[in-house]
Structures are given as structure tokens and as C-alpha cells.
N, C-alpha and C. Protein backbone atom coordinates (compact mmCIF):
# COMPACT_ATOMS: atom_id res chain seq x y z
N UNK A 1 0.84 -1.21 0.00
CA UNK A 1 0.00 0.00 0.00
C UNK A 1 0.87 1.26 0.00
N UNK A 2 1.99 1.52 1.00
CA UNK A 2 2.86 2.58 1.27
C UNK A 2 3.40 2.62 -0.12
N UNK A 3 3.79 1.40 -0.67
CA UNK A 3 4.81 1.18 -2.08
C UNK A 3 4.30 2.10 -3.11
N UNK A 4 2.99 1.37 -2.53
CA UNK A 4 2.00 1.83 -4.32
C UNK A 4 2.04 3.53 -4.33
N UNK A 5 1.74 4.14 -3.30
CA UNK A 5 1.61 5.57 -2.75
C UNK A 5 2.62 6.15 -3.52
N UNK A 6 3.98 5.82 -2.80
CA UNK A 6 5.40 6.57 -3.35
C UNK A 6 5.68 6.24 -4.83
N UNK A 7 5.19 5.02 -5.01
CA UNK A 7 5.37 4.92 -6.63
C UNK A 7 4.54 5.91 -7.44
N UNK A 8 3.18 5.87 -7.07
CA UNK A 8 2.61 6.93 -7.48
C UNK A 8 2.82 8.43 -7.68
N UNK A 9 3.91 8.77 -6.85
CA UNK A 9 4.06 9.94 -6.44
C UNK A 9 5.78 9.83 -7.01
N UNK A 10 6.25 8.93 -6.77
CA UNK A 10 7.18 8.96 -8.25
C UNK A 10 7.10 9.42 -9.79
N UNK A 11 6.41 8.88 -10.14
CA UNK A 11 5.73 8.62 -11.43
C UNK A 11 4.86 10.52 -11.61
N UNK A 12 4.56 10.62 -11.01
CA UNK A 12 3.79 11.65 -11.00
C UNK A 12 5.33 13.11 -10.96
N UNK A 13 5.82 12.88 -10.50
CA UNK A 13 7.15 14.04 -10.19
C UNK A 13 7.87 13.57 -11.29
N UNK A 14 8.49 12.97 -11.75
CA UNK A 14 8.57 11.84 -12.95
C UNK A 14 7.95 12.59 -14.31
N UNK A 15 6.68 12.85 -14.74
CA UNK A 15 6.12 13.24 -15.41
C UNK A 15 6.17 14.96 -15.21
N UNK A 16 5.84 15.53 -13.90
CA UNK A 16 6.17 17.22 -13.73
C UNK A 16 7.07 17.86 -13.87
N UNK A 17 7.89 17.07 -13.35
CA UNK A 17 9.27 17.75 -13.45
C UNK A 17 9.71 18.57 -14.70
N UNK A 18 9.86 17.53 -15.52
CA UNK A 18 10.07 17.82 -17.08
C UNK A 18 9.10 18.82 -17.36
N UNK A 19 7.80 18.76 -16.81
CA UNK A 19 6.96 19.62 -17.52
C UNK A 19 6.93 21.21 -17.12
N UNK A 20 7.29 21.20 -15.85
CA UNK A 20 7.63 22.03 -15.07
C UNK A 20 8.77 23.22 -15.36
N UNK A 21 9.47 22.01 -15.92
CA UNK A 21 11.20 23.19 -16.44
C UNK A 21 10.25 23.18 -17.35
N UNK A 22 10.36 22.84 -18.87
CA UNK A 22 10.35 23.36 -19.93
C UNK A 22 9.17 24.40 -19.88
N UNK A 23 8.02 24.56 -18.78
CA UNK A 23 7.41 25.47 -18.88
C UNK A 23 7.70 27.21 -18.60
N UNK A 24 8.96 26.23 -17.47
CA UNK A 24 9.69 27.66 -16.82
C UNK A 24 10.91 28.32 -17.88
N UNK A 25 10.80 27.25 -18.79
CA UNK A 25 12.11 28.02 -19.82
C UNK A 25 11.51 28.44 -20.96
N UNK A 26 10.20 28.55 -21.55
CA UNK A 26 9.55 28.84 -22.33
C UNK A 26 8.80 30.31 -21.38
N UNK A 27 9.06 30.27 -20.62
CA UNK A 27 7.85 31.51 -20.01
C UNK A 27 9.38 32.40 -19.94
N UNK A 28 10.69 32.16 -19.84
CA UNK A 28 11.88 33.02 -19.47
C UNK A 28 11.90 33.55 -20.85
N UNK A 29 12.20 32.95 -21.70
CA UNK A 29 12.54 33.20 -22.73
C UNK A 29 11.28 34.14 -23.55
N UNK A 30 10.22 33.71 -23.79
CA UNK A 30 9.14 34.50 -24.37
C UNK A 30 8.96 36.13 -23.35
N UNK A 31 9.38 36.00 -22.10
CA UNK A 31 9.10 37.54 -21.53
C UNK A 31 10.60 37.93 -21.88
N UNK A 32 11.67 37.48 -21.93
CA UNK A 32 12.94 38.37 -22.95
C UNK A 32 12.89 38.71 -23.72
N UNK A 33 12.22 38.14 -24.82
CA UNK A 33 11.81 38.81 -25.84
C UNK A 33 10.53 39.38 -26.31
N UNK A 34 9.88 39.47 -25.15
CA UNK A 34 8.94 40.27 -25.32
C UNK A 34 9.31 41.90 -25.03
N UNK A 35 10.50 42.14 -23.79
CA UNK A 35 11.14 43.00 -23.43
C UNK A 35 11.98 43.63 -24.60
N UNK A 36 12.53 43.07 -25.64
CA UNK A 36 13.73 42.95 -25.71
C UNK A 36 12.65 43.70 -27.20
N UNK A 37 11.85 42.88 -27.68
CA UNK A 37 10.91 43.86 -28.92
C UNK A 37 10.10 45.16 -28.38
N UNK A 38 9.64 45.31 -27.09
CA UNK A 38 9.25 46.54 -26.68
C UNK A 38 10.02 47.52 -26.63
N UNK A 39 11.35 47.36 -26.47
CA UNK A 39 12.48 48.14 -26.06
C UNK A 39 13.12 48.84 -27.56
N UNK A 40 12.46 47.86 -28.88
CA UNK A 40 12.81 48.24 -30.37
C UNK A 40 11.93 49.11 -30.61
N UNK A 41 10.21 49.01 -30.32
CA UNK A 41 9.67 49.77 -30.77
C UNK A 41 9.25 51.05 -29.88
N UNK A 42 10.37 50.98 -28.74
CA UNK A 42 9.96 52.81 -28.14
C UNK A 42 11.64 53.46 -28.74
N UNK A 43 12.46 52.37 -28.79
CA UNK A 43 13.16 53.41 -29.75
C UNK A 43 13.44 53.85 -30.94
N UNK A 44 12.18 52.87 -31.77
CA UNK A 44 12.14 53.19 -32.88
C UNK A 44 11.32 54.81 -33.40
N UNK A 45 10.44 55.05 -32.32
CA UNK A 45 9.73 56.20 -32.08
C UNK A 45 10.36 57.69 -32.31
């Protein structure tokens, strides 16, 4: 029963993890360059 629990909860961190970074490196990257094009068009002004 305890087994099944932590396996579960393996498996589950297992699966987030991964999902977790690549969400956090897709959200870094898209607000840099979201900065990084705002910053073109006030000095393009």
C-alpha cells in the first residue's frame, strides 16, 4: 500500500518535473523577448 503511494508519487514528479522546467524556460525566454521587442519599438519612435 505505502509502495504503491510513493510509486505513485514517483511517477507523477517523474512526469512534472520535465513539464515544469520546460514550462519555466519557455515563459523566461518568451518575456525576454517580449522585453527585448518593446524596447525596439519605443526606440524606434
Amino acid at each position: 500500500m505505502v509502495t504503491d503511494l510513493l510509486l505513485a508519487l514517483l511517477a507523477m514528479a517523474a512526469l512534472f518535473v520535465p513539464l515544469g522546467f520546460a514550462w519555466w524556460v519557455l515563459s523566461r525566454t518568451a518575456r525576454r523577448h517580449h522585453q527585448r521587442s518593446r524596447g525596439k519599438d519605443e526606440s524606434a519612435r
